[in-house]
PDB file of N, CA and C in Angstrom:
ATOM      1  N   UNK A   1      -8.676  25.110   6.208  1.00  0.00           N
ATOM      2  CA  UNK A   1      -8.222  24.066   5.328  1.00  0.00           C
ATOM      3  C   UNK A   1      -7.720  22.864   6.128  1.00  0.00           C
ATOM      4  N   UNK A   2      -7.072  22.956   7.573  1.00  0.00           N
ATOM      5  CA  UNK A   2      -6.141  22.210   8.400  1.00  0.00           C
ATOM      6  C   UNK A   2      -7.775  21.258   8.610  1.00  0.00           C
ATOM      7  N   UNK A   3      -8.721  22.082   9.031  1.00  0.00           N
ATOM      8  CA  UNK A   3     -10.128  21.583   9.321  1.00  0.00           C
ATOM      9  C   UNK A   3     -10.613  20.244   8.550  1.00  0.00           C
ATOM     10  N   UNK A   4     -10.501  20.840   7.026  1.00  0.00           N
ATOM     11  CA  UNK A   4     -10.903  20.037   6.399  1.00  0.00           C
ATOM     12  C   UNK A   4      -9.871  18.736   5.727  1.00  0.00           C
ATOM     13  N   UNK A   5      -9.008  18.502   6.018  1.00  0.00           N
ATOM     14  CA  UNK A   5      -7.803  17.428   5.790  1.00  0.00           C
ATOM     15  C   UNK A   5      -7.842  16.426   7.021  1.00  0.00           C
ATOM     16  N   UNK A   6      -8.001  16.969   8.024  1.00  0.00           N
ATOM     17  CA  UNK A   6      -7.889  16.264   8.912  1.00  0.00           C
ATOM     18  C   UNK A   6      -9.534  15.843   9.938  1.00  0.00           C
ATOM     19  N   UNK A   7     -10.804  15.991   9.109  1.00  0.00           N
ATOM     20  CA  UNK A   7     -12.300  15.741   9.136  1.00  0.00           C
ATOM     21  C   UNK A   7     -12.454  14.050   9.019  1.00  0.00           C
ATOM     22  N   UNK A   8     -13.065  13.636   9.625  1.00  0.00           N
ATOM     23  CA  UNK A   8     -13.147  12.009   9.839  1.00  0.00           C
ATOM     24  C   UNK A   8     -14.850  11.494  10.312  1.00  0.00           C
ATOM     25  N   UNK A   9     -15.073  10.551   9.672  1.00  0.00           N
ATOM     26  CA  UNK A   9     -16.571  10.261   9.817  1.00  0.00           C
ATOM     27  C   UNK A   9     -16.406   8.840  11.410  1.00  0.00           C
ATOM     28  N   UNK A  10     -17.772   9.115  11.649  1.00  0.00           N
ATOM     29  CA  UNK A  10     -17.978   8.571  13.069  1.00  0.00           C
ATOM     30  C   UNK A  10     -18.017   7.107  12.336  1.00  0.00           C
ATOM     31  N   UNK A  11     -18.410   6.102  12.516  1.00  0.00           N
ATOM     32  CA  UNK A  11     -18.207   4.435  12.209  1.00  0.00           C
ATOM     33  C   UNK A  11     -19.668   4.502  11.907  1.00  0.00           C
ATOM     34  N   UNK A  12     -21.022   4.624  12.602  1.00  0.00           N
ATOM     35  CA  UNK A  12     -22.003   4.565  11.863  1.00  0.00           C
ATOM     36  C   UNK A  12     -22.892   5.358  10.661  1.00  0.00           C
ATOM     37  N   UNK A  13     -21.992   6.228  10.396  1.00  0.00           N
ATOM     38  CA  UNK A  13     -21.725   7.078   8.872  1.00  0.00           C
ATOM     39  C   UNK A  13     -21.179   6.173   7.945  1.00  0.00           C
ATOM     40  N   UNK A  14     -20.616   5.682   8.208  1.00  0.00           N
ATOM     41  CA  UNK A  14     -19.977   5.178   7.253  1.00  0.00           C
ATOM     42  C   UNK A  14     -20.903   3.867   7.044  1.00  0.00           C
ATOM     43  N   UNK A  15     -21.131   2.873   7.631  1.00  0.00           N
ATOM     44  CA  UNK A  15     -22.141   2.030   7.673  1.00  0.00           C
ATOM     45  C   UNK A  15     -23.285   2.447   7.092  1.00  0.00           C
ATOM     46  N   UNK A  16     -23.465   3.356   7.256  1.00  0.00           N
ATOM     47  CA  UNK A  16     -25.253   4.164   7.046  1.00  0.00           C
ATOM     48  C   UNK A  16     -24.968   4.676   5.145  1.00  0.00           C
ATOM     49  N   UNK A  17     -23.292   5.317   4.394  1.00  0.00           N
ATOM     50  CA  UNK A  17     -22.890   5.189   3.382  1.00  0.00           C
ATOM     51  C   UNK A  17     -22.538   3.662   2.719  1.00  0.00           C
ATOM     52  N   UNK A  18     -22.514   2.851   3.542  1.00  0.00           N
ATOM     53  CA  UNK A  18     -22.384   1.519   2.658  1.00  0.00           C
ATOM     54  C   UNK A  18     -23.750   0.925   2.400  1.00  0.00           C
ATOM     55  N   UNK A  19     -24.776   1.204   2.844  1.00  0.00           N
ATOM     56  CA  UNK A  19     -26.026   0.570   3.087  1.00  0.00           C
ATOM     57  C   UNK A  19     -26.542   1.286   2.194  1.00  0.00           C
ATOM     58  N   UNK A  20     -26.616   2.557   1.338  1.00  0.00           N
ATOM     59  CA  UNK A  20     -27.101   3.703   1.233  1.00  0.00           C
ATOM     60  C   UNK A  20     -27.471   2.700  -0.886  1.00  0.00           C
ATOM     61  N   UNK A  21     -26.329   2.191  -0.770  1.00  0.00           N
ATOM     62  CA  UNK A  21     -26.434   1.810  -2.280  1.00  0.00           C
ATOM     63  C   UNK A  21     -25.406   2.802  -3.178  1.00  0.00           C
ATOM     64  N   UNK A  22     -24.705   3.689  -2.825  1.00  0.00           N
ATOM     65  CA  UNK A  22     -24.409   4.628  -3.655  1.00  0.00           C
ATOM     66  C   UNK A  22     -23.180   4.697  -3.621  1.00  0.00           C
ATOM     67  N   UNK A  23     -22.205   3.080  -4.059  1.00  0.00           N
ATOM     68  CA  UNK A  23     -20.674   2.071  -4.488  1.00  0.00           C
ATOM     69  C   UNK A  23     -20.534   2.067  -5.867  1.00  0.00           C
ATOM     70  N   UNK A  24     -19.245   2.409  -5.626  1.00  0.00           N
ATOM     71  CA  UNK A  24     -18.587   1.662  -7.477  1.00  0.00           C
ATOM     72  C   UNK A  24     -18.414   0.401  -7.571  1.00  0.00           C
ATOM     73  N   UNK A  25     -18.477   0.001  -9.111  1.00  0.00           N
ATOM     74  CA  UNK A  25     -18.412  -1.239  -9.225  1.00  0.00           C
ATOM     75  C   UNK A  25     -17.764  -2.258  -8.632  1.00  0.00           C
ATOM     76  N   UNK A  26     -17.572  -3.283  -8.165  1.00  0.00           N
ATOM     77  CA  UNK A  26     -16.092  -3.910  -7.776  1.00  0.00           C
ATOM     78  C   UNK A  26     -15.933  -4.825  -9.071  1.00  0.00           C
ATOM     79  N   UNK A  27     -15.462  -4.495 -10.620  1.00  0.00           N
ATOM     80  CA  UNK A  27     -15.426  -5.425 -11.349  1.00  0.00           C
ATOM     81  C   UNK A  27     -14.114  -4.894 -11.997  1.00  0.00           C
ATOM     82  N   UNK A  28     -12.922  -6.020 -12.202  1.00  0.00           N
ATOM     83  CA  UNK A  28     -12.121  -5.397 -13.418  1.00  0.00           C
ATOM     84  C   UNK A  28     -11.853  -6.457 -14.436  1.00  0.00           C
ATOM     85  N   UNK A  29     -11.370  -6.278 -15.302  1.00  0.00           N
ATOM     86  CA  UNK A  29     -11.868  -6.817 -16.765  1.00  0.00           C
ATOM     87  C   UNK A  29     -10.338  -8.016 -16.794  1.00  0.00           C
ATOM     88  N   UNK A  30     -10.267  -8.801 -17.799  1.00  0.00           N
ATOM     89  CA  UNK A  30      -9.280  -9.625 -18.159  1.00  0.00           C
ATOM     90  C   UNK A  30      -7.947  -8.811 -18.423  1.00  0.00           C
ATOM     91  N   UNK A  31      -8.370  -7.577 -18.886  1.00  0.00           N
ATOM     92  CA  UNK A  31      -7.353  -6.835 -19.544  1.00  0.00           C
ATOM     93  C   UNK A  31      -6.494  -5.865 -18.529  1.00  0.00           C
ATOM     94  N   UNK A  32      -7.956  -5.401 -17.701  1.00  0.00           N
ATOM     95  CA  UNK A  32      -7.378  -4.733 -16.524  1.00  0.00           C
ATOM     96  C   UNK A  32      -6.234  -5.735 -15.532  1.00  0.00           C
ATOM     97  N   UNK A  33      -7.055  -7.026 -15.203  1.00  0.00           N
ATOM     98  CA  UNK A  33      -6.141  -7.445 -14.719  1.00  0.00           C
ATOM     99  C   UNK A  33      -5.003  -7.969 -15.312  1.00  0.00           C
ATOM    100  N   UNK A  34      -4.809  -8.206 -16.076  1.00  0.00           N
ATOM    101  CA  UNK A  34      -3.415  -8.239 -17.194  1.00  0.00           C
ATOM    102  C   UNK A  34      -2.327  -7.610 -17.263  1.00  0.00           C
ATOM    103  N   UNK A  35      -2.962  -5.932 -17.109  1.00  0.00           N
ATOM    104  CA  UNK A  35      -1.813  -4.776 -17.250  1.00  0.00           C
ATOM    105  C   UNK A  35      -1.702  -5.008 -16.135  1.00  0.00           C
ATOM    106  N   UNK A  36      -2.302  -5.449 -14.826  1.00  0.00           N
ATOM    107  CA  UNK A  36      -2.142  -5.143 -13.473  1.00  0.00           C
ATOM    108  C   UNK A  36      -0.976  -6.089 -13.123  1.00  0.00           C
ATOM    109  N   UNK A  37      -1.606  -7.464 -13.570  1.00  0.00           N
ATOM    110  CA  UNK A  37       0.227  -7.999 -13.850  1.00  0.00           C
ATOM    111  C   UNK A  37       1.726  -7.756 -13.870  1.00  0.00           C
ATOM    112  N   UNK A  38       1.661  -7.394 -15.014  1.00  0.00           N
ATOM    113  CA  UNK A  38       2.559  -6.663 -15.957  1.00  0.00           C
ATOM    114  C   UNK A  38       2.851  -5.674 -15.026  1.00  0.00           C
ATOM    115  N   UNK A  39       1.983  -4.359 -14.860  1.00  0.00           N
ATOM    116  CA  UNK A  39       3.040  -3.451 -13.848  1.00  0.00           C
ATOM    117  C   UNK A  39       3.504  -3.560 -12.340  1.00  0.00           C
ATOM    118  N   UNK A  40       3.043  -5.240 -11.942  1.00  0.00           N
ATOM    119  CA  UNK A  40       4.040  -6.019 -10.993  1.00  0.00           C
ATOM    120  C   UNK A  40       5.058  -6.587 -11.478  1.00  0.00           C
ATOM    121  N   UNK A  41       4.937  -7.053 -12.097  1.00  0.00           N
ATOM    122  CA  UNK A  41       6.200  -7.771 -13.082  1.00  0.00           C
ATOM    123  C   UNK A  41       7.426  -6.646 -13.242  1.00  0.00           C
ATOM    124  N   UNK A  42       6.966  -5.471 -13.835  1.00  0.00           N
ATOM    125  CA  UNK A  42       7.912  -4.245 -14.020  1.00  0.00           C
ATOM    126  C   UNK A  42       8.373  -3.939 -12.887  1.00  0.00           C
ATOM    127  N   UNK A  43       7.587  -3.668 -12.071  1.00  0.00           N
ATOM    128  CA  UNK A  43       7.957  -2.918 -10.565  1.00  0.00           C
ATOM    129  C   UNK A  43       8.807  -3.780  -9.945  1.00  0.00           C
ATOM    130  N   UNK A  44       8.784  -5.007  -9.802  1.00  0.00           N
ATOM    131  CA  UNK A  44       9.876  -5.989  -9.181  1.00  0.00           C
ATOM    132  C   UNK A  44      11.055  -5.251  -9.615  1.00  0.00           C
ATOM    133  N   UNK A  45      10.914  -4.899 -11.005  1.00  0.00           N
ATOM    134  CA  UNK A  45      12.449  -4.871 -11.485  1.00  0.00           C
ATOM    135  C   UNK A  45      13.448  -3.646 -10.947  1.00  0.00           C
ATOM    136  N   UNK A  46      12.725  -2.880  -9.900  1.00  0.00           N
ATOM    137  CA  UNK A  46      13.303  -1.847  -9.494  1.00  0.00           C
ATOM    138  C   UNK A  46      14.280  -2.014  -8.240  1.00  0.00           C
ATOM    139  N   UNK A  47      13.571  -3.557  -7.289  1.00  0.00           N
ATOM    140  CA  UNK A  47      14.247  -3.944  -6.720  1.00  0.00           C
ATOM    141  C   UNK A  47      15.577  -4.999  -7.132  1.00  0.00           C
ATOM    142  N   UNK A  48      15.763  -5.615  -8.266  1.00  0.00           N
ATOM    143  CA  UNK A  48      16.220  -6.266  -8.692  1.00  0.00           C
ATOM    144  C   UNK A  48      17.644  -5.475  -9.375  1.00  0.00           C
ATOM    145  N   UNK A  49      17.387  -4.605  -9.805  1.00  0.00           N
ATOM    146  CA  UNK A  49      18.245  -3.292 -10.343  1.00  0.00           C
ATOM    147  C   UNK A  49      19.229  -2.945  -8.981  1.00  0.00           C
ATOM    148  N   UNK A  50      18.023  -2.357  -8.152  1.00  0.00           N
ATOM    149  CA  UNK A  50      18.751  -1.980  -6.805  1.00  0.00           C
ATOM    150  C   UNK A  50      19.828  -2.925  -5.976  1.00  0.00           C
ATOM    151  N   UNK A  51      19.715  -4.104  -6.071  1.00  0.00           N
ATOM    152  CA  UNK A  51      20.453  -5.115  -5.855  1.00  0.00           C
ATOM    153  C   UNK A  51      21.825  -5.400  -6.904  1.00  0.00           C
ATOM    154  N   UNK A  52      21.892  -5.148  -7.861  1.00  0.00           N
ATOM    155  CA  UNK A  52      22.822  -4.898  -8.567  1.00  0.00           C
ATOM    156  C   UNK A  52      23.603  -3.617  -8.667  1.00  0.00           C
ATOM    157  N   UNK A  53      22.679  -2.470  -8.498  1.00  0.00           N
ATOM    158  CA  UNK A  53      23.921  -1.672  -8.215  1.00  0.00           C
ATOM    159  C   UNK A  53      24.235  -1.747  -6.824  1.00  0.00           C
ATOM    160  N   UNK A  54      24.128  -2.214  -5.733  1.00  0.00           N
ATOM    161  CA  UNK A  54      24.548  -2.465  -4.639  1.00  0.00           C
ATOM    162  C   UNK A  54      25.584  -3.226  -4.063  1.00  0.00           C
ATOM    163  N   UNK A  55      25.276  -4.430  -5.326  1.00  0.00           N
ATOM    164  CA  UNK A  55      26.448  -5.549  -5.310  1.00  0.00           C
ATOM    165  C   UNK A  55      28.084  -5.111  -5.990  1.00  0.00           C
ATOM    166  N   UNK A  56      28.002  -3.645  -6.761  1.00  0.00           N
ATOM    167  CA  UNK A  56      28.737  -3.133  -7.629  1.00  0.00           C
ATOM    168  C   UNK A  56      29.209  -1.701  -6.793  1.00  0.00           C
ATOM    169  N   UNK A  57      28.647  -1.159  -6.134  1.00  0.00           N
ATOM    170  CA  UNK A  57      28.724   0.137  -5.959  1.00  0.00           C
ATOM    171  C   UNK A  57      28.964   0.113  -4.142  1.00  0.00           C
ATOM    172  N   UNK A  58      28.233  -0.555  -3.438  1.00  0.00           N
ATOM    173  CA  UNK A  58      28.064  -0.532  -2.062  1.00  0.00           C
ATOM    174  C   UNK A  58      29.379  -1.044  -0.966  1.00  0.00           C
ATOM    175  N   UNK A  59      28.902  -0.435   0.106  1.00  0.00           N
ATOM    176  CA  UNK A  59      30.134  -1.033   1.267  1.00  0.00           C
ATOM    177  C   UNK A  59      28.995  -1.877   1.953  1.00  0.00           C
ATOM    178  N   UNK A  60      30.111  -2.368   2.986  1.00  0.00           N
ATOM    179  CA  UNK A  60      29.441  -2.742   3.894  1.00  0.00           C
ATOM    180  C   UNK A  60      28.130  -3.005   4.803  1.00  0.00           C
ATOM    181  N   UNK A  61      27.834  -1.679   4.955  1.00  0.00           N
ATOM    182  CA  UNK A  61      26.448  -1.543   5.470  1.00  0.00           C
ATOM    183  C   UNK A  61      25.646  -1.800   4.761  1.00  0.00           C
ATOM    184  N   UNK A  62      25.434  -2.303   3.833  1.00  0.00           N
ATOM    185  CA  UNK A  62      24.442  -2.513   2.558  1.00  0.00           C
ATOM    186  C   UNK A  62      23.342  -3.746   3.513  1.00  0.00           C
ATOM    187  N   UNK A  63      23.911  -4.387   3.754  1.00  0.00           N
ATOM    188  CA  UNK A  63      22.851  -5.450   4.727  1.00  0.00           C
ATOM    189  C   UNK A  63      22.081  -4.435   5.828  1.00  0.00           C
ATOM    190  N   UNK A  64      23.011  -4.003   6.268  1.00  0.00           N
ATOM    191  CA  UNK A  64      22.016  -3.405   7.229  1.00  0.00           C
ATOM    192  C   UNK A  64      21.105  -1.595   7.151  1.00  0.00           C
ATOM    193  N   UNK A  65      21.173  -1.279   5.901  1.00  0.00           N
ATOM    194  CA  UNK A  65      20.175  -0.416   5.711  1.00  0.00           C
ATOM    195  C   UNK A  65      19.133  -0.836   4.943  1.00  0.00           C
ATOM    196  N   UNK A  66      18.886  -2.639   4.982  1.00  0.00           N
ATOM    197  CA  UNK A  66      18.273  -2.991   4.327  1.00  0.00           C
ATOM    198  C   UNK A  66      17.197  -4.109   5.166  1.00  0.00           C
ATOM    199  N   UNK A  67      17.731  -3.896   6.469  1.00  0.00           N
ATOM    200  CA  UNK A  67      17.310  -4.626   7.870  1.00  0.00           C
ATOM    201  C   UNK A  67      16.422  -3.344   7.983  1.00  0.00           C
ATOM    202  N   UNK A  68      16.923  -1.821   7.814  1.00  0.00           N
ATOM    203  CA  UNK A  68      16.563  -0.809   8.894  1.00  0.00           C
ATOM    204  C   UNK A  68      14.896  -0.253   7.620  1.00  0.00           C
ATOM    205  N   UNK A  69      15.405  -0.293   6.542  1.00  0.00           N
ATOM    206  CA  UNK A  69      14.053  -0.167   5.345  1.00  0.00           C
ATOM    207  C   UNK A  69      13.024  -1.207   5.716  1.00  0.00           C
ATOM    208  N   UNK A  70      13.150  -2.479   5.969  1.00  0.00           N
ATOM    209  CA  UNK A  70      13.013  -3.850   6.394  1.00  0.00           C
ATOM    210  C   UNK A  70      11.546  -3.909   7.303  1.00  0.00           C
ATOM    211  N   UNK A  71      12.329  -3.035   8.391  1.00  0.00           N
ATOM    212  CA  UNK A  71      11.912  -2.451   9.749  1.00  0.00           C
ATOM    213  C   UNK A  71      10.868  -1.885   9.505  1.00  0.00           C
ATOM    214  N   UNK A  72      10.653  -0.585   8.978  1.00  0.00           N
ATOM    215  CA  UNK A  72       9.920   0.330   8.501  1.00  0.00           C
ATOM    216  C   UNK A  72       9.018   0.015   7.462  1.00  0.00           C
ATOM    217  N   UNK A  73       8.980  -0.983   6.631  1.00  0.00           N
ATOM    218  CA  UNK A  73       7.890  -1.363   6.061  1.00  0.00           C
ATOM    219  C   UNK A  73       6.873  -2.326   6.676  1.00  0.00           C
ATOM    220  N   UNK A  74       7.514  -2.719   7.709  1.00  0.00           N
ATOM    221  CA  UNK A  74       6.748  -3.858   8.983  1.00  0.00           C
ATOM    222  C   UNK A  74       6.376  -2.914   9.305  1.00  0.00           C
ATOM    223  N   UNK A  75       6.322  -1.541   9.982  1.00  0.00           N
ATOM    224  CA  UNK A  75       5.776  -0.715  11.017  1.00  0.00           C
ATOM    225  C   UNK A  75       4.874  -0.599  10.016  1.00  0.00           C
ATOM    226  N   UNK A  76       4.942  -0.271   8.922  1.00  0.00           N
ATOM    227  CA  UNK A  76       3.996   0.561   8.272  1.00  0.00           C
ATOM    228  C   UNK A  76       2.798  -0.308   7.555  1.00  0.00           C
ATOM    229  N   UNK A  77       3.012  -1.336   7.840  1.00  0.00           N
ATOM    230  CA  UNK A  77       2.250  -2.420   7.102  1.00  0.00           C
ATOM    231  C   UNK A  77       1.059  -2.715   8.365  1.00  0.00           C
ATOM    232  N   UNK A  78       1.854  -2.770   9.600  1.00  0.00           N
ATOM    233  CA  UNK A  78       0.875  -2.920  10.910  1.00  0.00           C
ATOM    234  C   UNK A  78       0.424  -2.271  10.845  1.00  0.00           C
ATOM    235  N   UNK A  79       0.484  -0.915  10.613  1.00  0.00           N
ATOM    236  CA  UNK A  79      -0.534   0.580  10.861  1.00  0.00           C
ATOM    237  C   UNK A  79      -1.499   0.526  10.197  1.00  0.00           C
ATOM    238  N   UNK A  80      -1.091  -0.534   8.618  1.00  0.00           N
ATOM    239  CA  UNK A  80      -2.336  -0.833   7.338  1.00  0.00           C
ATOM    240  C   UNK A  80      -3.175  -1.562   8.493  1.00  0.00           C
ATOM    241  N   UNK A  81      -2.603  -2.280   8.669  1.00  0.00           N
ATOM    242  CA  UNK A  81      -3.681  -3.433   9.403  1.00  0.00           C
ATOM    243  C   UNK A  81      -4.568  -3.294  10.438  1.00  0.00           C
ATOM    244  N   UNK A  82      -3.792  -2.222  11.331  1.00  0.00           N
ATOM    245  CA  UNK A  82      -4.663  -1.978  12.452  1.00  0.00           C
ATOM    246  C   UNK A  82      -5.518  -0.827  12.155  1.00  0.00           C
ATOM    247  N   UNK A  83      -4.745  -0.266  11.081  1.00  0.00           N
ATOM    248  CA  UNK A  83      -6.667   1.116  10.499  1.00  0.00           C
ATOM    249  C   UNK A  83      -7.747  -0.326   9.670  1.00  0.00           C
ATOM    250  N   UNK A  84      -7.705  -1.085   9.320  1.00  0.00           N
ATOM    251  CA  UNK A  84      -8.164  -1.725   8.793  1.00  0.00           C
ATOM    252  C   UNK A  84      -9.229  -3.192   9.774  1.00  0.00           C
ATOM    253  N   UNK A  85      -8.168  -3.098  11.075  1.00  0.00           N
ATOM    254  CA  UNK A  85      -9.056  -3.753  11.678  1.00  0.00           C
ATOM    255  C   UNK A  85     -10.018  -2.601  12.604  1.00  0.00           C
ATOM    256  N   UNK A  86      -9.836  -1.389  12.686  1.00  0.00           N
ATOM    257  CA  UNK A  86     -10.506  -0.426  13.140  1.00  0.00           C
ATOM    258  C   UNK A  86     -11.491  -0.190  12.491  1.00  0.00           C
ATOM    259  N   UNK A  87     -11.608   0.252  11.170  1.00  0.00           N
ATOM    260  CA  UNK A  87     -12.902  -0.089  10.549  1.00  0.00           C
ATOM    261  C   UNK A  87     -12.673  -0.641   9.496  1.00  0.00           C
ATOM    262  N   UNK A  88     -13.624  -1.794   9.615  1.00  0.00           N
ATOM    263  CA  UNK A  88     -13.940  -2.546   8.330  1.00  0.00           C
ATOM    264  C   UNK A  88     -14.835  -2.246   6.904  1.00  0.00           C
ATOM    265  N   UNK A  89     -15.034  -1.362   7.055  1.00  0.00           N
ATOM    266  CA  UNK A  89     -16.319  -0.800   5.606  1.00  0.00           C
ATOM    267  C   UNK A  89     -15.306  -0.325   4.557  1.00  0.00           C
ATOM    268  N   UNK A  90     -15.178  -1.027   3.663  1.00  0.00           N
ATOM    269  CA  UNK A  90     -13.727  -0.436   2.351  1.00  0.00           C
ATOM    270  C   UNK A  90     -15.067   1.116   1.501  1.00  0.00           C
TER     271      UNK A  90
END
């Protein structure tokens, strides 16, 4: 099972699957993108919440476990980027 989770295609497999013809659509509708909106719009509000009970509830360190989350979404955003500049075939 460890085998199969951690199985990875060579770069011209994958090329040779994009060429092949056999992709989903890339289309989404007015509506799709609408709700897609909307559940950005919502999701903000979780940070916005979080900031209020923080301003109510928190000490001190509140700035800086928010430098150190901060941190960690930069690392993790580079890692997007650099699997992404590693291979390019979505």
């Amino acid at each position: 099972m460890a085998r199969q989770l951690l199985a990875t295609k060579s770069i011209a497999e994958l090329h040779e699957q994009e060429s092949s013809g056999n992709q989903l659509r890339r289309a989404l509708t007015a509506t799709q993108l609408t709700l897609l909106g909307i559940g950005g719009i919502i999701g903000t509000g979780i940070f916005v919440l979080t900031g209020v009970a923080a301003a109510t509830n928190a000490g001190p360190a509140l700035p800086l476990s928010f430098i150190v989350a901060g941190l960690g979404c930069t690392f993790a955003g580079l890692c997007y980027a650099e699997f992404a500049a590693m291979i390019p075939v979505s």
